[in-house]
Protein backbone atom coordinates (compact mmCIF):
# COMPACT_ATOMS: atom_id res chain seq x y z
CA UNK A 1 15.23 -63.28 -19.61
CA UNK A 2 13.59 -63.29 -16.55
CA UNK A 3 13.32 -65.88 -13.90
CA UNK A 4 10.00 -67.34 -12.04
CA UNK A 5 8.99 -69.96 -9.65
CA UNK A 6 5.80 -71.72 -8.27
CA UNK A 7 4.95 -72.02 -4.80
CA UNK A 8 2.80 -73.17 -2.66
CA UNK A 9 1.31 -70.94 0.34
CA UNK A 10 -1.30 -70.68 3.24
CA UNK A 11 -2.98 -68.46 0.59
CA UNK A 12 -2.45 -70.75 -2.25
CA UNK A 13 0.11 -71.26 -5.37
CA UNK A 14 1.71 -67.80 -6.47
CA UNK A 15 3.99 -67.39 -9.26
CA UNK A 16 7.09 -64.80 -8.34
CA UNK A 17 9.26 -63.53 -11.15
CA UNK A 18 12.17 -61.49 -10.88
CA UNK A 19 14.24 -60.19 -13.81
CA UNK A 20 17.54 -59.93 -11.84
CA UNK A 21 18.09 -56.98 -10.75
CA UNK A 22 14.70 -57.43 -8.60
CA UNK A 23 10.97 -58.76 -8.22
CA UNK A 24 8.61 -57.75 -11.14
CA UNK A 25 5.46 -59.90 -10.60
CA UNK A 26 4.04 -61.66 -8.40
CA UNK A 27 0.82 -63.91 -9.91
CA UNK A 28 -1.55 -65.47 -7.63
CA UNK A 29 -3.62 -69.03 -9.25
CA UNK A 30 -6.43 -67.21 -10.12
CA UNK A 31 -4.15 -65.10 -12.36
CA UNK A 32 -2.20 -68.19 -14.38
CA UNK A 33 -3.59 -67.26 -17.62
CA UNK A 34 -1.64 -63.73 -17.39
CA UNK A 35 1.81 -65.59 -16.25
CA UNK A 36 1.51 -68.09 -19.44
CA UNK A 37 2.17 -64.84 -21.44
CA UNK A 38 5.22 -63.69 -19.56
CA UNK A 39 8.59 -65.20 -21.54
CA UNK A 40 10.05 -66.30 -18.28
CA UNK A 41 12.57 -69.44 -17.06
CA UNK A 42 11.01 -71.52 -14.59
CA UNK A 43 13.80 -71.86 -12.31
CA UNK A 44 14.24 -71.00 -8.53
CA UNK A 45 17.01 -67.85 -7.89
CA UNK A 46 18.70 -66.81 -4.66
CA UNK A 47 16.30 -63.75 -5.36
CA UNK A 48 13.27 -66.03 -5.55
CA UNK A 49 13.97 -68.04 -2.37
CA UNK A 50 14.80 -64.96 0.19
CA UNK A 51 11.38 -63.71 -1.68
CA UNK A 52 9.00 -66.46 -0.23
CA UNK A 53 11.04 -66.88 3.15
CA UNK A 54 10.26 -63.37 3.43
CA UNK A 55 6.63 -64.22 1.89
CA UNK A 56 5.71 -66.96 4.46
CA UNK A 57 7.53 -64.90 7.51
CA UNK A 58 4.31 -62.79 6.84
CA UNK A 59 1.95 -64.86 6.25
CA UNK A 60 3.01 -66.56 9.66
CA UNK A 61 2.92 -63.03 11.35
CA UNK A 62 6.22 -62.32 11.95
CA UNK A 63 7.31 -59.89 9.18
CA UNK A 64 5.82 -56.11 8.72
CA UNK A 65 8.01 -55.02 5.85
CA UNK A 66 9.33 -56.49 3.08
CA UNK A 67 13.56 -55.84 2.68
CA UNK A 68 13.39 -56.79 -1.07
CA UNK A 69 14.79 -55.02 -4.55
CA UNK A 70 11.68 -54.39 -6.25
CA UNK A 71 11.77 -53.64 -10.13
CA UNK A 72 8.48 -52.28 -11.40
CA UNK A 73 7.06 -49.43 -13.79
CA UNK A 74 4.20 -48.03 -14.71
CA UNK A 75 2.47 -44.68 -16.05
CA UNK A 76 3.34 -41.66 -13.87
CA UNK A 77 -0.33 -42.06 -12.04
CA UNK A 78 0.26 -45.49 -11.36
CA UNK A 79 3.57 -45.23 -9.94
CA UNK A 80 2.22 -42.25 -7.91
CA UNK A 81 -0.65 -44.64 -6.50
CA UNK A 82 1.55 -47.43 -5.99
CA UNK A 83 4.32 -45.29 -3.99
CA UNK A 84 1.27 -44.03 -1.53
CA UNK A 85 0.70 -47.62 -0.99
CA UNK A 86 3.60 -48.00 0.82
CA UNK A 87 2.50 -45.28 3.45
CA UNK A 88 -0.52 -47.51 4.56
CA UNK A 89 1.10 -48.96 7.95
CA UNK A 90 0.89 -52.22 8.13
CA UNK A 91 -2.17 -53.23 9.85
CA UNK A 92 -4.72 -50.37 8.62
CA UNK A 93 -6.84 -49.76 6.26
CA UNK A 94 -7.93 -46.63 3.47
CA UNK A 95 -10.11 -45.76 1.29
CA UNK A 96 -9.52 -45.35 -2.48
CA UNK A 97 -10.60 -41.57 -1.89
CA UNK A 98 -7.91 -41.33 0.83
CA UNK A 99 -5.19 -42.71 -1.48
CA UNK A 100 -6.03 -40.44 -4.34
CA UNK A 101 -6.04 -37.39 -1.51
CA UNK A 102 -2.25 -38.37 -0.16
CA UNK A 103 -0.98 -36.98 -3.57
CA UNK A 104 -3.92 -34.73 -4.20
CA UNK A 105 -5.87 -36.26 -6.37
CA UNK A 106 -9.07 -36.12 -4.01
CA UNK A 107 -11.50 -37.24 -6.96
CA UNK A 108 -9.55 -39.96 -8.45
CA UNK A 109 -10.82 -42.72 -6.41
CA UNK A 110 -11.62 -45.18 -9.72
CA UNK A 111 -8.60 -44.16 -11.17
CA UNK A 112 -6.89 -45.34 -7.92
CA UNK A 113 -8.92 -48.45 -8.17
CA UNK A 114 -7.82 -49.07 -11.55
CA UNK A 115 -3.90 -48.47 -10.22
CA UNK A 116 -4.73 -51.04 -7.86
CA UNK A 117 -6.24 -53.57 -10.25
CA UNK A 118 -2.76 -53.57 -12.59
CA UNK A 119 -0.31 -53.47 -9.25
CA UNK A 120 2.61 -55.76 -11.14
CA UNK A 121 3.37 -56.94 -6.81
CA UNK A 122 0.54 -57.80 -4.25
CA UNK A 123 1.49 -57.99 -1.36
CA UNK A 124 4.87 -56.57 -1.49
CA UNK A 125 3.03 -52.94 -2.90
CA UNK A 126 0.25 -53.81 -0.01
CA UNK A 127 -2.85 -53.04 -2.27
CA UNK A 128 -4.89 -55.55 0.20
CA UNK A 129 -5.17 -52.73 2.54
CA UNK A 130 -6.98 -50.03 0.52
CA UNK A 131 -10.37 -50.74 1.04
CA UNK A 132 -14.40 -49.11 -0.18
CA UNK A 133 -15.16 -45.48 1.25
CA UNK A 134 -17.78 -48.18 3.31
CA UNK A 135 -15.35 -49.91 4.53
CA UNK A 136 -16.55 -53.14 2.42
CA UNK A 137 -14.03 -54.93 0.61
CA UNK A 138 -13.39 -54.81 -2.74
CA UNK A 139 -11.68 -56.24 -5.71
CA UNK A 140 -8.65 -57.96 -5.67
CA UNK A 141 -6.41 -59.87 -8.21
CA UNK A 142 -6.68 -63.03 -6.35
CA UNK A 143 -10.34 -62.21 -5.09
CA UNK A 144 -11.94 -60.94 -1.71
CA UNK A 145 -11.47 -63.69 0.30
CA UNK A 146 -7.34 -63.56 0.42
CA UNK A 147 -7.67 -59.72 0.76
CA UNK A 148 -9.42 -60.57 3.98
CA UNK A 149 -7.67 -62.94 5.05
CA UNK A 150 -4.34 -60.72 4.67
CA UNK A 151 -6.08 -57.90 6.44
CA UNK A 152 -7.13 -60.14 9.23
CA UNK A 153 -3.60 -61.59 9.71
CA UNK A 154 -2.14 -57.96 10.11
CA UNK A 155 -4.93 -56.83 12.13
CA UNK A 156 -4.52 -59.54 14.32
CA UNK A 157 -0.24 -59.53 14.47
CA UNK A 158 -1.34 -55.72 15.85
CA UNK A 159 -3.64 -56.99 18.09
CA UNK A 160 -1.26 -59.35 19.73
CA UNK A 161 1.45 -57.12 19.74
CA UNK A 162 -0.56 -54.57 21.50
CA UNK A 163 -1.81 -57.09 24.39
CA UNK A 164 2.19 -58.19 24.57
């Protein structure tokens, strides 16, 4: 059975649940109704806890990448999709064309979208930083306003470390 937790985090309550072997979900508040249908134990793991220290070190600016076991699947596209994610360096931004292009897909940039919308891990699979072929924001599981805010912070951590 797996294991979750509630906490409480510059960007709101999330829900993290790991299955012990490694972090399968991460829920934001806006996404509770979706975690009351997970079977999960609300109880706080070793797993859990290194998970939000590591969690609020970035969201305080002082972690780029995430040294966590992650345990996720998915169909074959969306695994493909997610796995590009994790060439977006920290700090930058792409479009949903460019994603679908890095495994040459070119003119699956809704299908990409639609891989982004089911991502089982914000954050840890950084979909906050693939952005409209405008550059406008778009969608996100726990709404615009916290994928801003997330691409702001890393922006800014770059920034900083730049004028260091």
């Amino acid at each position: 059975m797996d294991n979750a937790y509630c906490y409480d985090t510059d960007i709101g309550e999330i829900i993290i649940v790991e299955n012990g072997q490694g972090l399968t979900k991460l829920y934001f508040a806006t996404m509770s109704e979706k975690f009351k249908k997970d079977n999960c134990i609300m109880q706080e793991t070793p797993l859990l806890k290194e998970c939000i220290e590591q969690l609020k070190e970035y969201l305080a600016g002082q972690r780029r990448v995430f040294d966590l076991p992650l345990f996720f699947g998915g169909t074959e596209f969306q695994m493909k999709v997610w796995g590009a994610l994790f060439t977006i360096p920290y700090g930058e931004t792409r479009s949903y064309r460019q994603v679908a292009a890095i495994f040459s897909y070119p003119r699956a940039a809704r299908a990409v979208g639609f891989a982004n919308n089911l991502n089982p891990l914000p954050i840890f699979i950084p979909c906050h930083r693939v952005i409209g072929a405008n550059g406008e924001l778009t969608g996100y599981a726990a709404g615009t306003e916290i994928k801003k805010h997330l691409l702001d912070l890393e922006k800014r951590v770059c920034k900083s470390n730049v004028q260091a």
